[in-house]
N, C-alpha and C. Protein backbone atom coordinates (compact mmCIF):
# COMPACT_ATOMS: atom_id res chain seq x y z
N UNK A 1 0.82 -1.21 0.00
CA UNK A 1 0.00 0.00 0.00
C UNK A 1 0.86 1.26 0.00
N UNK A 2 1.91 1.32 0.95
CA UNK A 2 2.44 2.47 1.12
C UNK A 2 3.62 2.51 -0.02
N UNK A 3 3.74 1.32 -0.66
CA UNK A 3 4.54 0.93 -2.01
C UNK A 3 4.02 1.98 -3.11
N UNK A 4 3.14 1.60 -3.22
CA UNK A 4 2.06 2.52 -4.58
C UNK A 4 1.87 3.71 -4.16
N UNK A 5 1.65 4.08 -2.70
CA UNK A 5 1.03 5.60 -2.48
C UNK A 5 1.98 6.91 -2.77
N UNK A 6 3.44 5.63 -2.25
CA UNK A 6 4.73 6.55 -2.80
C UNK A 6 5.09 6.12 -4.42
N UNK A 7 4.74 5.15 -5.17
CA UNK A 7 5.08 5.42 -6.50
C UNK A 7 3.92 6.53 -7.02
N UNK A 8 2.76 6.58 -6.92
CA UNK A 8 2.24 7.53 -7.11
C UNK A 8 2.47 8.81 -6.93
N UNK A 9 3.10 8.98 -5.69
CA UNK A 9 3.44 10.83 -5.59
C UNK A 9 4.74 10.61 -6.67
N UNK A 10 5.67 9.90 -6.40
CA UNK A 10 6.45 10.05 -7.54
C UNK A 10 5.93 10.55 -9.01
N UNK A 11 5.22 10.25 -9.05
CA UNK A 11 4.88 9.80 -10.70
C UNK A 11 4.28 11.74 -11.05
N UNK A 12 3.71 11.78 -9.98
CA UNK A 12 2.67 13.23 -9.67
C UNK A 12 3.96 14.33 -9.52
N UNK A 13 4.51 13.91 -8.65
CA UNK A 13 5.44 15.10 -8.54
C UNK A 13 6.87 15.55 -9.86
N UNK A 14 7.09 14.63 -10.63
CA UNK A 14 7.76 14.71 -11.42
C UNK A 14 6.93 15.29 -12.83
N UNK A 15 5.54 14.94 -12.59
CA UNK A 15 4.68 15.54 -13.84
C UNK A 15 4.71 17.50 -13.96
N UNK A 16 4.70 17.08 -12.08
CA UNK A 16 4.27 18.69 -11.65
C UNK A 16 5.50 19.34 -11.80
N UNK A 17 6.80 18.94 -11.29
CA UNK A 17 7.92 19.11 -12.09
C UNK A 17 8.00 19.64 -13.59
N UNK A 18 8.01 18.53 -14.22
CA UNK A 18 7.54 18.83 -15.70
C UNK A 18 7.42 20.00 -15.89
N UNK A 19 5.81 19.95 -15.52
CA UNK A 19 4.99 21.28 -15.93
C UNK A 19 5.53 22.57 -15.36
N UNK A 20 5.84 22.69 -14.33
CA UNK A 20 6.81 23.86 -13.61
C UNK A 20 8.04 24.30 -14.97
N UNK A 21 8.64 23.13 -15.15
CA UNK A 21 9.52 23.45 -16.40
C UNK A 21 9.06 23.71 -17.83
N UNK A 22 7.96 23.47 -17.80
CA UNK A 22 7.49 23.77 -19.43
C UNK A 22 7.03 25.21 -19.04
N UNK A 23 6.48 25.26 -18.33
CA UNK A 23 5.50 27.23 -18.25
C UNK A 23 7.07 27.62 -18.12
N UNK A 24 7.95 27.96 -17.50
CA UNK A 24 9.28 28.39 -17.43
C UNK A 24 9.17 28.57 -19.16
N UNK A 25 10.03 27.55 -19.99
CA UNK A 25 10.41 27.56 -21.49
C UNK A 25 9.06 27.89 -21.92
N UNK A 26 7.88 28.18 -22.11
CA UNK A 26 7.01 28.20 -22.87
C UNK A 26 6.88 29.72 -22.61
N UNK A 27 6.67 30.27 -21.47
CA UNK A 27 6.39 31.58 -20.98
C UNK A 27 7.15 32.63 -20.80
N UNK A 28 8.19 32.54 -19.78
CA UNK A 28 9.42 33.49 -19.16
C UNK A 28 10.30 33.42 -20.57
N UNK A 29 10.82 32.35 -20.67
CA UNK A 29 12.31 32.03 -21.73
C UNK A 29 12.08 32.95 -23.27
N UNK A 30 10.78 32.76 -24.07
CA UNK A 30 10.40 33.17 -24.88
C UNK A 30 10.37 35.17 -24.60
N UNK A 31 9.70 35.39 -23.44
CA UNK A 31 9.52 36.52 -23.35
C UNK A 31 10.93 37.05 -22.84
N UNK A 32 11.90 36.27 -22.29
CA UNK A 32 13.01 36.77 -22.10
C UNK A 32 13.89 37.38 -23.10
N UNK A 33 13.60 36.68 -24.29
CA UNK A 33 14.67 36.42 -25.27
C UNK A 33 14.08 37.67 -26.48
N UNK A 34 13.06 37.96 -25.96
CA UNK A 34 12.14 38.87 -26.98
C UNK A 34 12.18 40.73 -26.24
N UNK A 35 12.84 40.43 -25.49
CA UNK A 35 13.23 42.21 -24.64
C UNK A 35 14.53 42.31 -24.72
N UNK A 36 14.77 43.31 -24.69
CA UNK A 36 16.16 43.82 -24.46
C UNK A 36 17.27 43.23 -23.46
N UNK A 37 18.87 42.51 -23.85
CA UNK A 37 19.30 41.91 -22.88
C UNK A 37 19.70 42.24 -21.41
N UNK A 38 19.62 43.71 -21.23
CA UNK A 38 19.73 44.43 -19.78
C UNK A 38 18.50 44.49 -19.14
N UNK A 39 17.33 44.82 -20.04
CA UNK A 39 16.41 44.54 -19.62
C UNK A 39 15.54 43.23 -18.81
N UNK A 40 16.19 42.17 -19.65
CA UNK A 40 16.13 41.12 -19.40
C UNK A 40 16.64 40.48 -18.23
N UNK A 41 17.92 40.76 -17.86
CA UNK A 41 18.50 40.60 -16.44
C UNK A 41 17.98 41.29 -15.28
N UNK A 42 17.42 42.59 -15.39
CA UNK A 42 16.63 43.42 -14.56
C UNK A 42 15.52 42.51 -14.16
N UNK A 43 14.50 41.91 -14.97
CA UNK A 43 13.35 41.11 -15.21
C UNK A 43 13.44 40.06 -14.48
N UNK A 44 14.53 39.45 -14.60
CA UNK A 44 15.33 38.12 -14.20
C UNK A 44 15.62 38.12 -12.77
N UNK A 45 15.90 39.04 -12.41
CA UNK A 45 16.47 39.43 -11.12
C UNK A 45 15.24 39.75 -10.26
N UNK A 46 14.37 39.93 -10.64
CA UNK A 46 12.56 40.34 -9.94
C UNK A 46 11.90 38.91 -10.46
N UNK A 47 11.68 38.34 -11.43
CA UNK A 47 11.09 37.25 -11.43
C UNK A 47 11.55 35.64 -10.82
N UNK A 48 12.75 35.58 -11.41
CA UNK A 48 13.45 34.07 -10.88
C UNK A 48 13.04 33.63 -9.49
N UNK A 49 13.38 34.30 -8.44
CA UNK A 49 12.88 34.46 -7.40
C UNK A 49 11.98 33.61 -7.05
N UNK A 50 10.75 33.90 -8.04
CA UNK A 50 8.88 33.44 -7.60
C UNK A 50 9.39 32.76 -8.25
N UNK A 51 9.79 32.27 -9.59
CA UNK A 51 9.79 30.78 -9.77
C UNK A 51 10.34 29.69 -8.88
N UNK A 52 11.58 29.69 -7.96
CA UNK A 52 12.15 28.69 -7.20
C UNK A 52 11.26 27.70 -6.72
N UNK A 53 10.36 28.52 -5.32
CA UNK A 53 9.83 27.43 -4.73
C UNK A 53 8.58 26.52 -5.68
N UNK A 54 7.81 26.79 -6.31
CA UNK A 54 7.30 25.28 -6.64
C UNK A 54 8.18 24.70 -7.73
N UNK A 55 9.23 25.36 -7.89
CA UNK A 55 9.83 24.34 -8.81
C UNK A 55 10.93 23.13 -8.38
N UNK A 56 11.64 23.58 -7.08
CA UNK A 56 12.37 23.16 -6.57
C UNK A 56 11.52 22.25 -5.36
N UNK A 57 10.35 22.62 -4.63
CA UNK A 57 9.37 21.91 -3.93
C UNK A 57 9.10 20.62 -4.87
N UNK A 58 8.63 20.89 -6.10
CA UNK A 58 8.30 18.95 -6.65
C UNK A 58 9.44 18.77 -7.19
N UNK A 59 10.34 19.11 -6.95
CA UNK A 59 11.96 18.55 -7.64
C UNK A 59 12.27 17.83 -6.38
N UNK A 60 12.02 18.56 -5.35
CA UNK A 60 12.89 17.87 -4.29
C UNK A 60 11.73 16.43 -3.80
N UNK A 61 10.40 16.88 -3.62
CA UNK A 61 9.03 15.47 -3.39
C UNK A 61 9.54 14.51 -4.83
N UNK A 62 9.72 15.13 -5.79
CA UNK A 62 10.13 13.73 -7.20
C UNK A 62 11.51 12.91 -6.77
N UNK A 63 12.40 13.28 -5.95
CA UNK A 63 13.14 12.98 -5.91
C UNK A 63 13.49 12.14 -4.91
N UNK A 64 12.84 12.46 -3.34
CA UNK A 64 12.53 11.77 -2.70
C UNK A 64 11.61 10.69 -2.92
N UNK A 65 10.73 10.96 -3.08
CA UNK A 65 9.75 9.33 -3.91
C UNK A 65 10.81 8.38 -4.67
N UNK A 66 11.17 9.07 -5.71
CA UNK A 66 11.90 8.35 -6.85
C UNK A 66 13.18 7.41 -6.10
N UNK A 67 13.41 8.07 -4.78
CA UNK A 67 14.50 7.46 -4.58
C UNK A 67 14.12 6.10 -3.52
N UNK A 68 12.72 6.57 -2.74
CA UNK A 68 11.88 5.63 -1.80
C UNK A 68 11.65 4.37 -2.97
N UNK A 69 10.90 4.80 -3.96
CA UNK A 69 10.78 3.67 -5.34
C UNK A 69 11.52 2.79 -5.49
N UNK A 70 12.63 3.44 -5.79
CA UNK A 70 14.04 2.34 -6.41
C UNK A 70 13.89 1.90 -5.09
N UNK A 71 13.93 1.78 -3.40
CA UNK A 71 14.54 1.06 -2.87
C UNK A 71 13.03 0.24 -2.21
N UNK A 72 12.13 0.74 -2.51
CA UNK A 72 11.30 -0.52 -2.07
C UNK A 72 11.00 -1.56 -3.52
N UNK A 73 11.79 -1.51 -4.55
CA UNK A 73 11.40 -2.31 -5.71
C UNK A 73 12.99 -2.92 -5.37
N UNK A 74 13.58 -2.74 -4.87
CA UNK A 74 15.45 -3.06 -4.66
C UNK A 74 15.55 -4.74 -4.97
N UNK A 75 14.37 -5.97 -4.42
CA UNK A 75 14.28 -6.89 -4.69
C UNK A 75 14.10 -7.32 -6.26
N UNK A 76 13.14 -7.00 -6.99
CA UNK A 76 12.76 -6.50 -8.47
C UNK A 76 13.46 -5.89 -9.28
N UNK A 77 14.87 -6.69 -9.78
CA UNK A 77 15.82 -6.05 -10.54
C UNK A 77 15.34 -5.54 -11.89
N UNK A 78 14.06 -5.60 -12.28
CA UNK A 78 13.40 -4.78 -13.81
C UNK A 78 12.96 -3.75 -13.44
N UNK A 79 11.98 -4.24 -12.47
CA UNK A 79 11.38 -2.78 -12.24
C UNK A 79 12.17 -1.64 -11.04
N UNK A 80 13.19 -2.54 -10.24
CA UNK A 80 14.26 -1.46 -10.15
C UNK A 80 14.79 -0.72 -11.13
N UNK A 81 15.19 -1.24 -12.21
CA UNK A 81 16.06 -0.65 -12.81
C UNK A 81 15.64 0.82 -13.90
N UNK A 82 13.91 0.37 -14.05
CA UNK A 82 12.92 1.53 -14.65
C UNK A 82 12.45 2.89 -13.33
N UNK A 83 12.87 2.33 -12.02
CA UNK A 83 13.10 3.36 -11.53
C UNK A 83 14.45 4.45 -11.00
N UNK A 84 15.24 3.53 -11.36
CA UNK A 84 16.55 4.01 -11.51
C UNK A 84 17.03 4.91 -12.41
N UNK A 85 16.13 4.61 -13.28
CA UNK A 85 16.39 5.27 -14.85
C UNK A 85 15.92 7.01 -14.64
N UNK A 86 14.11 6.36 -14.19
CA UNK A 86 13.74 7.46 -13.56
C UNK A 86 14.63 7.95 -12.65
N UNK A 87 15.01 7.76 -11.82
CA UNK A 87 15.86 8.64 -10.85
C UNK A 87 17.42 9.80 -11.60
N UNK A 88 17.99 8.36 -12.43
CA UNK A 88 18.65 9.45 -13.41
C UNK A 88 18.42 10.06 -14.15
N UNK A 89 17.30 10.17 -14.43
CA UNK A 89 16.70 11.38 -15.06
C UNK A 89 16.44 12.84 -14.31
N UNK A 90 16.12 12.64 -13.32
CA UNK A 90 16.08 13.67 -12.26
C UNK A 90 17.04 13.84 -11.45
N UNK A 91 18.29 13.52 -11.55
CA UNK A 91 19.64 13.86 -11.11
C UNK A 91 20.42 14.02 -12.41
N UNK A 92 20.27 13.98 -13.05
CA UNK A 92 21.03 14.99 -14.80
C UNK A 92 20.20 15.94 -14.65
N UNK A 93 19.14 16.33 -14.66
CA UNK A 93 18.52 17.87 -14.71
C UNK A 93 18.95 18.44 -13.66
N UNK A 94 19.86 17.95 -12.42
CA UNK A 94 20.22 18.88 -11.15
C UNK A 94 21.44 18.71 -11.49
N UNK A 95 22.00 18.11 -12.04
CA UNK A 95 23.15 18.56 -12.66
C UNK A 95 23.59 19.72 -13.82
N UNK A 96 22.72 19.46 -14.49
CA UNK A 96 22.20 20.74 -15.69
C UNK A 96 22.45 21.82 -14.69
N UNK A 97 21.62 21.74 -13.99
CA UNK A 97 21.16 23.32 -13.35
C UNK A 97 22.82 23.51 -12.86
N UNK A 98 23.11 22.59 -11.92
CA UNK A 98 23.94 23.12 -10.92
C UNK A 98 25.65 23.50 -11.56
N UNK A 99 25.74 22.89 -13.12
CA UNK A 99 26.60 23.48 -13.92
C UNK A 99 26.16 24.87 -14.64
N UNK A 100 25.25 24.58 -15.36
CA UNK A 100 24.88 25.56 -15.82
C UNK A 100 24.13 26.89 -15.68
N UNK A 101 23.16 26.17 -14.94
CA UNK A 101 22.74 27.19 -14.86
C UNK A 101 22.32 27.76 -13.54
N UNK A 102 22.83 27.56 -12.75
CA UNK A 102 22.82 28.27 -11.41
C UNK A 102 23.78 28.94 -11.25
N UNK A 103 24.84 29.18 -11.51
CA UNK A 103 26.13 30.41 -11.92
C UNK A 103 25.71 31.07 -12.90
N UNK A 104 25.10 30.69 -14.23
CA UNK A 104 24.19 31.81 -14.64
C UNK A 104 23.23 32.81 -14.55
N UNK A 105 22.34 31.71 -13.57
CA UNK A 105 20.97 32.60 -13.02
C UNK A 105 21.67 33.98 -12.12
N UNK A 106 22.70 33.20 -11.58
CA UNK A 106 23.37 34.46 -10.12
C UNK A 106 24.06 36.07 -10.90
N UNK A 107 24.22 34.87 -12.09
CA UNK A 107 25.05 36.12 -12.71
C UNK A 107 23.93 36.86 -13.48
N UNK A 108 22.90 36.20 -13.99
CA UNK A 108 22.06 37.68 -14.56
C UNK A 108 21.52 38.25 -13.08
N UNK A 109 21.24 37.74 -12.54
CA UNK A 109 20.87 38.11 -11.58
C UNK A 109 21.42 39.40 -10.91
N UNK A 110 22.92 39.46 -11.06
CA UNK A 110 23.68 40.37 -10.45
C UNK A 110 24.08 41.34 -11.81
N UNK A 111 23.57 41.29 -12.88
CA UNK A 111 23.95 41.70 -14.25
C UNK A 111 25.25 42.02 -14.48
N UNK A 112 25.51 40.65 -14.36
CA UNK A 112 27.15 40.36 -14.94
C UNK A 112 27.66 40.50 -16.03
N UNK A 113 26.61 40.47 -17.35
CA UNK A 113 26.91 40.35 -18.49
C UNK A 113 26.49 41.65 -19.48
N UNK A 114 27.13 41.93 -20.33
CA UNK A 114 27.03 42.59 -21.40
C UNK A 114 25.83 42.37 -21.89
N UNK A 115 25.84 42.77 -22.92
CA UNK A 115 23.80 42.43 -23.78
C UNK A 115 24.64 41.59 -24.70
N UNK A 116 25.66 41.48 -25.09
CA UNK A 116 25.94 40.55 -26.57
C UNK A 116 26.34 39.08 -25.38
N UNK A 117 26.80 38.99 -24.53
CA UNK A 117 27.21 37.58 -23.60
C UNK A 117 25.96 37.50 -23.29
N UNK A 118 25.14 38.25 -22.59
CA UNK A 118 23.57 37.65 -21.77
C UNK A 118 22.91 37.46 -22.94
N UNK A 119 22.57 37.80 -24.62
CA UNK A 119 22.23 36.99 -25.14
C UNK A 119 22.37 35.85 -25.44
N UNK A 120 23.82 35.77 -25.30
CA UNK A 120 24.22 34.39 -25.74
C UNK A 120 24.04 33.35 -24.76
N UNK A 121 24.25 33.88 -23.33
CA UNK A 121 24.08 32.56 -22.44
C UNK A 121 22.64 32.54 -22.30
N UNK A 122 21.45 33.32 -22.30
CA UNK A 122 20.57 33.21 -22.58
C UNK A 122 20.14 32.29 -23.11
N UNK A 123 20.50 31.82 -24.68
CA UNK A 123 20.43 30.96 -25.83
C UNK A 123 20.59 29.88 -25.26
N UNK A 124 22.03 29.68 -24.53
CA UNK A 124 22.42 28.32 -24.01
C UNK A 124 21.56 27.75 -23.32
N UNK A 125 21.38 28.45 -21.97
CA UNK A 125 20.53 28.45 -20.87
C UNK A 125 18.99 28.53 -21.78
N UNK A 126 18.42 28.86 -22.45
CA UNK A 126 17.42 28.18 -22.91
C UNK A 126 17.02 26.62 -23.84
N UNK A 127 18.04 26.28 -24.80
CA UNK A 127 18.64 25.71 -24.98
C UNK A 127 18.78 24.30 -23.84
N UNK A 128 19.58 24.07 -22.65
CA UNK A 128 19.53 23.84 -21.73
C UNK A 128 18.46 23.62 -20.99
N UNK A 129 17.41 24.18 -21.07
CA UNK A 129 16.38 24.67 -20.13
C UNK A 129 15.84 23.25 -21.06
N UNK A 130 15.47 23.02 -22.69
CA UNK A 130 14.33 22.24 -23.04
C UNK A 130 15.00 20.88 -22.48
N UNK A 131 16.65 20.77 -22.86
CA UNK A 131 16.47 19.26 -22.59
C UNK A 131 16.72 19.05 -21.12
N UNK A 132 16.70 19.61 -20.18
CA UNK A 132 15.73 19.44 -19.26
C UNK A 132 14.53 19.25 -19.07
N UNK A 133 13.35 19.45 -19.37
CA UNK A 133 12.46 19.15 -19.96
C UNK A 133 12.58 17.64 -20.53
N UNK A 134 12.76 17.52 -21.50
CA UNK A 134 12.68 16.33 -22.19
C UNK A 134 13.37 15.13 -21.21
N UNK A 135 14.29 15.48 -20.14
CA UNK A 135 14.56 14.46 -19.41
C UNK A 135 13.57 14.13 -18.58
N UNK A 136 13.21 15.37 -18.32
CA UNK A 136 11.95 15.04 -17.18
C UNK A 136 10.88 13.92 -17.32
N UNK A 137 10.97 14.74 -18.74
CA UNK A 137 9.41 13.97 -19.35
C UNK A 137 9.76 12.39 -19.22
N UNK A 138 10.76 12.17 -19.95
CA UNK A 138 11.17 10.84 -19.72
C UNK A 138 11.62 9.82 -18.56
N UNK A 139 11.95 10.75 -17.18
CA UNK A 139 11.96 9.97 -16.32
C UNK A 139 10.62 9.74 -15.53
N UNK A 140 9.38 10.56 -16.15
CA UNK A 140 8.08 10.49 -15.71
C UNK A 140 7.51 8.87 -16.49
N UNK A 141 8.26 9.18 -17.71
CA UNK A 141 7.45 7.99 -18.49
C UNK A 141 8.19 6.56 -17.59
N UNK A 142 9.65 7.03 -17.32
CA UNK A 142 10.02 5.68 -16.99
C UNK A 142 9.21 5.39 -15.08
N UNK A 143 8.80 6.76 -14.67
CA UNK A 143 8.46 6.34 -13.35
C UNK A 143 7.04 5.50 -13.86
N UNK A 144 6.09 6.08 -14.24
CA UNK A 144 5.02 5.33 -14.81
C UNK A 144 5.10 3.67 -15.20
N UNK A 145 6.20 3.56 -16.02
CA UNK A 145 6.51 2.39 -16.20
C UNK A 145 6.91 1.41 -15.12
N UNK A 146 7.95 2.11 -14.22
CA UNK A 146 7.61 1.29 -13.17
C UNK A 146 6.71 0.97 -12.37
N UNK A 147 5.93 1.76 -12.55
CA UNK A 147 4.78 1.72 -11.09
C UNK A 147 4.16 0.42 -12.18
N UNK A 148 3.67 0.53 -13.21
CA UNK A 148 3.06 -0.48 -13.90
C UNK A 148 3.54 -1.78 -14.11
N UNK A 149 4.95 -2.29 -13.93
CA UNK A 149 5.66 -3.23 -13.67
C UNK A 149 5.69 -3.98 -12.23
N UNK A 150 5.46 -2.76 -11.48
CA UNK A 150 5.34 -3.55 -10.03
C UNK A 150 3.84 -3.84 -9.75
N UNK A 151 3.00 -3.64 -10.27
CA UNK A 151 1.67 -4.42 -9.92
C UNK A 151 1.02 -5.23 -10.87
């Protein structure tokens, strides 16, 4: 029971994840890239902020689940291993960040950059931003998959 109740928040919190990261690239990133690059760091420096907590709140619940998952499936070397997958999926996107783009964020943040560099890391860091995303998505599909393997 308490097997499923935690593959389920897993499965939920990595969606909500997800979605935290798609309104980011679908919304902010686009409108970032479409203003002026000083402007843009000004913006950045007042908005980023409100994005953290629910994004980092179901990053950190996906991650904890994901990691409760893998070890109550620990007997179940298949469907361990589809939550494992999942799990590396959501530890490469905190890696993403914590190379990339969290010395970036600080630095627009503190408007470190020129308008011709903050466009460009901009680019990266958006860039960056989707396949994050796309990992996500995929360690959602692989959490799903496990939960469906273990029952």
């Amino acid at each position: 029971m308490i097997r499923n109740i935690v593959a389920i928040t897993a499965i939920i919190a990595i969606a909500a994840f997800a979605g935290n990261m798609i309104n980011i690239g679908m919304s902010y990133a686009g409108y970032w890239q479409s203003i002026d690059p000083i402007e843009f760091m000004e913006d950045f420096k007042v908005k980023f902020p409100l994005l953290l907590p629910p994004t980092a709140t179901t990053l950190l619940l996906a991650l904890i689940t994901t990691i409760l998952s893998v070890f109550f499936n620990r007997k179940n070397p298949a469907t361990r291993l589809l939550w494992l997958i999942a799990l590396l999926g959501l530890l490469l996107t905190v890696v993403i960040t914590l190379i990339y783009h969290l010395p970036t964020n600080l630095a627009f943040i503190n408007l470190e950059y020129g308008a011709a560099e903050a466009t460009h890391k901009l680019k990266i860091w958006v860039l960056l931003h989707w396949v994050r995303v796309i990992v996500t998505i995929m360690a959602a599909t692989f959490a799903v998959l496990g939960f469906k393997k273990s029952n």
